[in-house]
C-alpha atoms as a PDB file:
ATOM      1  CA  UNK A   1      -9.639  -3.726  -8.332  1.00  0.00           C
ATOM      2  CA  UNK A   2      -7.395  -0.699  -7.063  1.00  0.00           C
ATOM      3  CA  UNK A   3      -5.743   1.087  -9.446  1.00  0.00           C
ATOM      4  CA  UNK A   4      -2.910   3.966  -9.400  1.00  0.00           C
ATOM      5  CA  UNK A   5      -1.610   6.375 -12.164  1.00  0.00           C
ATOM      6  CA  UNK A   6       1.056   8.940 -11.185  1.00  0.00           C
ATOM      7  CA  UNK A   7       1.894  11.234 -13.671  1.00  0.00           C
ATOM      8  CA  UNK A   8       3.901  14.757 -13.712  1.00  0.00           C
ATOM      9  CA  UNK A   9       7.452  13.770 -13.607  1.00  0.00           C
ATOM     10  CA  UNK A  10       9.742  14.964 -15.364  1.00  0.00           C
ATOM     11  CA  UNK A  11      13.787  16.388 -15.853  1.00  0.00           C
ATOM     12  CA  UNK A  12      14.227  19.185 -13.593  1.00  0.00           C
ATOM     13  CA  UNK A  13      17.067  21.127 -12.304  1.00  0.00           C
ATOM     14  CA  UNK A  14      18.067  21.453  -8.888  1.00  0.00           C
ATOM     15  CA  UNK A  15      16.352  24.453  -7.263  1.00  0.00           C
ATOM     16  CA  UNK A  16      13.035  23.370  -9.536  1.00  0.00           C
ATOM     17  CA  UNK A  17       9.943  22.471  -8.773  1.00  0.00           C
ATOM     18  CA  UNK A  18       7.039  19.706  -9.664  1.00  0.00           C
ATOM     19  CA  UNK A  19       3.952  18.346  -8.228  1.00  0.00           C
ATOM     20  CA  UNK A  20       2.792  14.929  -9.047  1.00  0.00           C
ATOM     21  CA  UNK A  21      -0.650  13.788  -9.225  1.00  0.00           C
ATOM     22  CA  UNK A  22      -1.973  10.148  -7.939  1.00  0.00           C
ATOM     23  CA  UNK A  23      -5.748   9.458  -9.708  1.00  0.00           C
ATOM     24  CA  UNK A  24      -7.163   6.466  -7.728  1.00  0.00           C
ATOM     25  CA  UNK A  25     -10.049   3.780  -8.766  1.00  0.00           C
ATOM     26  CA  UNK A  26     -11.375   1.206  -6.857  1.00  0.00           C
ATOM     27  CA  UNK A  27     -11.166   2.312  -3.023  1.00  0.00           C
ATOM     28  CA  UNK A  28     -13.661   4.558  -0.655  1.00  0.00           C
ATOM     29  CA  UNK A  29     -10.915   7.627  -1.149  1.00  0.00           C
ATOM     30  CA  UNK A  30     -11.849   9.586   1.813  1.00  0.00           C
ATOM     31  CA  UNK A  31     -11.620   6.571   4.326  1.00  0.00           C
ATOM     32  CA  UNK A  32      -7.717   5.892   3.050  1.00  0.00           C
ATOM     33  CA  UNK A  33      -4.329   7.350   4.310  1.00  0.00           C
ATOM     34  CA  UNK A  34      -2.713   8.030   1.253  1.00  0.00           C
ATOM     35  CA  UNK A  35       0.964   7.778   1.018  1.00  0.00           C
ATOM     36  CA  UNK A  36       3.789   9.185  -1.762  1.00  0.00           C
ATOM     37  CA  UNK A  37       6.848   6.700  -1.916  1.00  0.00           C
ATOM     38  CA  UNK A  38      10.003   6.406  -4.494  1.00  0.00           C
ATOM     39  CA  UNK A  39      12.392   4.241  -5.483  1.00  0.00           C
ATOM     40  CA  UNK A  40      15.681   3.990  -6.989  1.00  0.00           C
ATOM     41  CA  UNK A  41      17.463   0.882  -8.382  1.00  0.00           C
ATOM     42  CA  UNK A  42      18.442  -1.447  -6.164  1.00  0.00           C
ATOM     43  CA  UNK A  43      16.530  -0.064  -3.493  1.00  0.00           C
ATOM     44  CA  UNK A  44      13.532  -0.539  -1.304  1.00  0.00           C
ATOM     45  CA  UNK A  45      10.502   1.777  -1.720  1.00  0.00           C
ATOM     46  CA  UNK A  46      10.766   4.549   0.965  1.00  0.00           C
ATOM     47  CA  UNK A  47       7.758   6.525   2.149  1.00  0.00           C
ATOM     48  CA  UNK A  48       8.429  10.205   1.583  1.00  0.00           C
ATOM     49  CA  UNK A  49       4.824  11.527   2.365  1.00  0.00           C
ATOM     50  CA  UNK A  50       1.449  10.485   4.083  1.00  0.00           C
ATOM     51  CA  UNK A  51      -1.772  12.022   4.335  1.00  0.00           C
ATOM     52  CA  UNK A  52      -4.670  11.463   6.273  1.00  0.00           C
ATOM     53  CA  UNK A  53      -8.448  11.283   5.063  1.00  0.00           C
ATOM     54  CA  UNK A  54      -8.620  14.644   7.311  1.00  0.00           C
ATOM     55  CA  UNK A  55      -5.559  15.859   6.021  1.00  0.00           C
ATOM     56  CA  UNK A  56      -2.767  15.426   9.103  1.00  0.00           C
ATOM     57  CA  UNK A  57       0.625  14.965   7.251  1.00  0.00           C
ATOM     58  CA  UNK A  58       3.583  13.455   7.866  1.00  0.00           C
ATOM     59  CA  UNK A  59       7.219  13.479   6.132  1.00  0.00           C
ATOM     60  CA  UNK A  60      10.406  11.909   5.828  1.00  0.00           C
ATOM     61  CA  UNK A  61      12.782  13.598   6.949  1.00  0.00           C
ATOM     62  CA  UNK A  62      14.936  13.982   3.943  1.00  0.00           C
ATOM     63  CA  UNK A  63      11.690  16.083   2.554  1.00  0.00           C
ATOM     64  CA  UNK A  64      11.135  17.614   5.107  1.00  0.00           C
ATOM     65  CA  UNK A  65      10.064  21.579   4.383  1.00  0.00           C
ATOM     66  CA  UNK A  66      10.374  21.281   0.669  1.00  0.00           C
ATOM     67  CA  UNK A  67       7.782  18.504  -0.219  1.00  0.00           C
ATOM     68  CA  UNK A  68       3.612  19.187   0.192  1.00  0.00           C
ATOM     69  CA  UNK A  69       1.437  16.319   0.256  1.00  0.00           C
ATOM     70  CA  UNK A  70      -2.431  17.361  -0.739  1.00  0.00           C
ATOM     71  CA  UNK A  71      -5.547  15.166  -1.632  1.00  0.00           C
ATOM     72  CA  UNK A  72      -8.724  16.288  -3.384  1.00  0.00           C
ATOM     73  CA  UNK A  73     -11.439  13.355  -1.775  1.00  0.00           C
ATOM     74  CA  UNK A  74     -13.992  14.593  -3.994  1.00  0.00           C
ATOM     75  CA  UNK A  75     -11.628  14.036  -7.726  1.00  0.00           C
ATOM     76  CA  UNK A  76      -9.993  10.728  -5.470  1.00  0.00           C
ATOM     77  CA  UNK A  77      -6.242  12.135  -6.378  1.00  0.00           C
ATOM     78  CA  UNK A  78      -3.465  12.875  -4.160  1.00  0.00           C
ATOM     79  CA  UNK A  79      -0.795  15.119  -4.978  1.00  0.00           C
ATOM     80  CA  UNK A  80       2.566  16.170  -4.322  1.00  0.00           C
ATOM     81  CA  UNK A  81       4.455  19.223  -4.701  1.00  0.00           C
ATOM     82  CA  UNK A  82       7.877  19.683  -4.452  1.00  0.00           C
ATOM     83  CA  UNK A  83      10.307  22.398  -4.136  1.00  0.00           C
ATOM     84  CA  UNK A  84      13.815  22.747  -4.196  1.00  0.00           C
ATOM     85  CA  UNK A  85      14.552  19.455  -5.615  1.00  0.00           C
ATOM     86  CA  UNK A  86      18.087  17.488  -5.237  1.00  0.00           C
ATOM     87  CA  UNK A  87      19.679  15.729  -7.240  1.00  0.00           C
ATOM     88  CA  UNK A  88      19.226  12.754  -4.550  1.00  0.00           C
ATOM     89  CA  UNK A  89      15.265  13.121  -4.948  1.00  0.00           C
ATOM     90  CA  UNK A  90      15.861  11.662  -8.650  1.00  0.00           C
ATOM     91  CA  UNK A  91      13.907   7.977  -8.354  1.00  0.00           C
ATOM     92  CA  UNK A  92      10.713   6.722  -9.647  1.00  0.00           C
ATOM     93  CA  UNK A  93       7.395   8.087  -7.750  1.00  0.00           C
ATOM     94  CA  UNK A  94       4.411   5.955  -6.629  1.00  0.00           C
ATOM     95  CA  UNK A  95       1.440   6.432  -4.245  1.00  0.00           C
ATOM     96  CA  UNK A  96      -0.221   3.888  -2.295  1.00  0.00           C
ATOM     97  CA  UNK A  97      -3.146   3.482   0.084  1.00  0.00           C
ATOM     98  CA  UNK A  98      -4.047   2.144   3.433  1.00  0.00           C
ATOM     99  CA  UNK A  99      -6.192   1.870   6.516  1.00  0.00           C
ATOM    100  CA  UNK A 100      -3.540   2.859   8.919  1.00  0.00           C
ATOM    101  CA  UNK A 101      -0.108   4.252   9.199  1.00  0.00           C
ATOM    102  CA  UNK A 102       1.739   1.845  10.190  1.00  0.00           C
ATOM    103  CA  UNK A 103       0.671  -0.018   6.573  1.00  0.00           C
ATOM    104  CA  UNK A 104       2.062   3.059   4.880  1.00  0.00           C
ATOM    105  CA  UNK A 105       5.059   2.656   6.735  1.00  0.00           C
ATOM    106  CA  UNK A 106       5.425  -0.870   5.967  1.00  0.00           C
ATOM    107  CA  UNK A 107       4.514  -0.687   2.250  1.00  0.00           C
ATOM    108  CA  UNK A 108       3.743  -4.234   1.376  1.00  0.00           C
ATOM    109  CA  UNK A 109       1.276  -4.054  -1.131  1.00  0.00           C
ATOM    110  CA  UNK A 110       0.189  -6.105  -3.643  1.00  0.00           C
ATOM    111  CA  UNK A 111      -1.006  -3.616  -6.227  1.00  0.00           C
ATOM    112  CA  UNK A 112       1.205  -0.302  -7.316  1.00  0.00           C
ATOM    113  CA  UNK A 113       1.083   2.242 -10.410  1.00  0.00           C
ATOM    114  CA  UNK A 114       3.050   2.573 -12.959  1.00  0.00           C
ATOM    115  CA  UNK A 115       4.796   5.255 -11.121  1.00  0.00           C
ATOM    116  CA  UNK A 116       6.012   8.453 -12.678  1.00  0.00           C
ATOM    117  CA  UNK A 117       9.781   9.281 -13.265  1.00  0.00           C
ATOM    118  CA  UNK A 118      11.868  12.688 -11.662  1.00  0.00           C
ATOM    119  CA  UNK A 119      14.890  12.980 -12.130  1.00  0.00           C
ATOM    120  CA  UNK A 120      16.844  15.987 -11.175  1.00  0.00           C
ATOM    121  CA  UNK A 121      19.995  16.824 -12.786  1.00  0.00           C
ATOM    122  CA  UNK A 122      22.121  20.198 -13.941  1.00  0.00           C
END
């Protein structure tokens, strides 16, 4: 069974910084895209970040040059760091995984974490 646990959110200000981590179980790691997503109520989960088993990135473009996506295939965890954080980046934080982009992009999966909460406030 896959399994996902985010963790390293937190209350920041804006201007601050955090990176979240994304432990996985129960998929070949280094054969996934991994992908960072958040939500906030009443809203769809958007994909902020991807990254490949070879590490290409991609980013949305409201992230764009403040957000790093990294993976570690050897500890199966995906991280991301981000700078400079808004007050419009507050929203709950999950990471997925799939065989292609486009099923990032998508994002209908069965299974998700717990996801891990930012919120970014003065």
């Amino acid at each position: 069974q896959v399994q996902f646990v985010e963790s390293g959110g937190d209350l920041v200000h804006p201007g601050g910084s955090l990176r979240l981590s994304c432990a996985t179980r129960g998929i070949i790691f280094s054969a996934y895209i991994m992908g960072w997503y958040r939500q906030t109520p009443g809203n769809p989960r958007e994909l902020v970040a991807l990254i490949t088993g070879r590490g290409s990135t991609e980013y949305g473009d409201s992230v764009k040059g403040r957000f790093a996506i990294s993976r570690d295939n050897a500890k199966e965890a995906v991280y991301l760091q981000m700078n400079n954080l808004k007050p419009e980046d507050t929203a709950v934080y999950y990471c997925n995984a799939a065989i292609t982009r486009n099923i990032l992009r998508i994002g209908n999966f069965d299974s998700w974490g717990l996801g891990t909460q930012v919120t970014v406030s003065p």
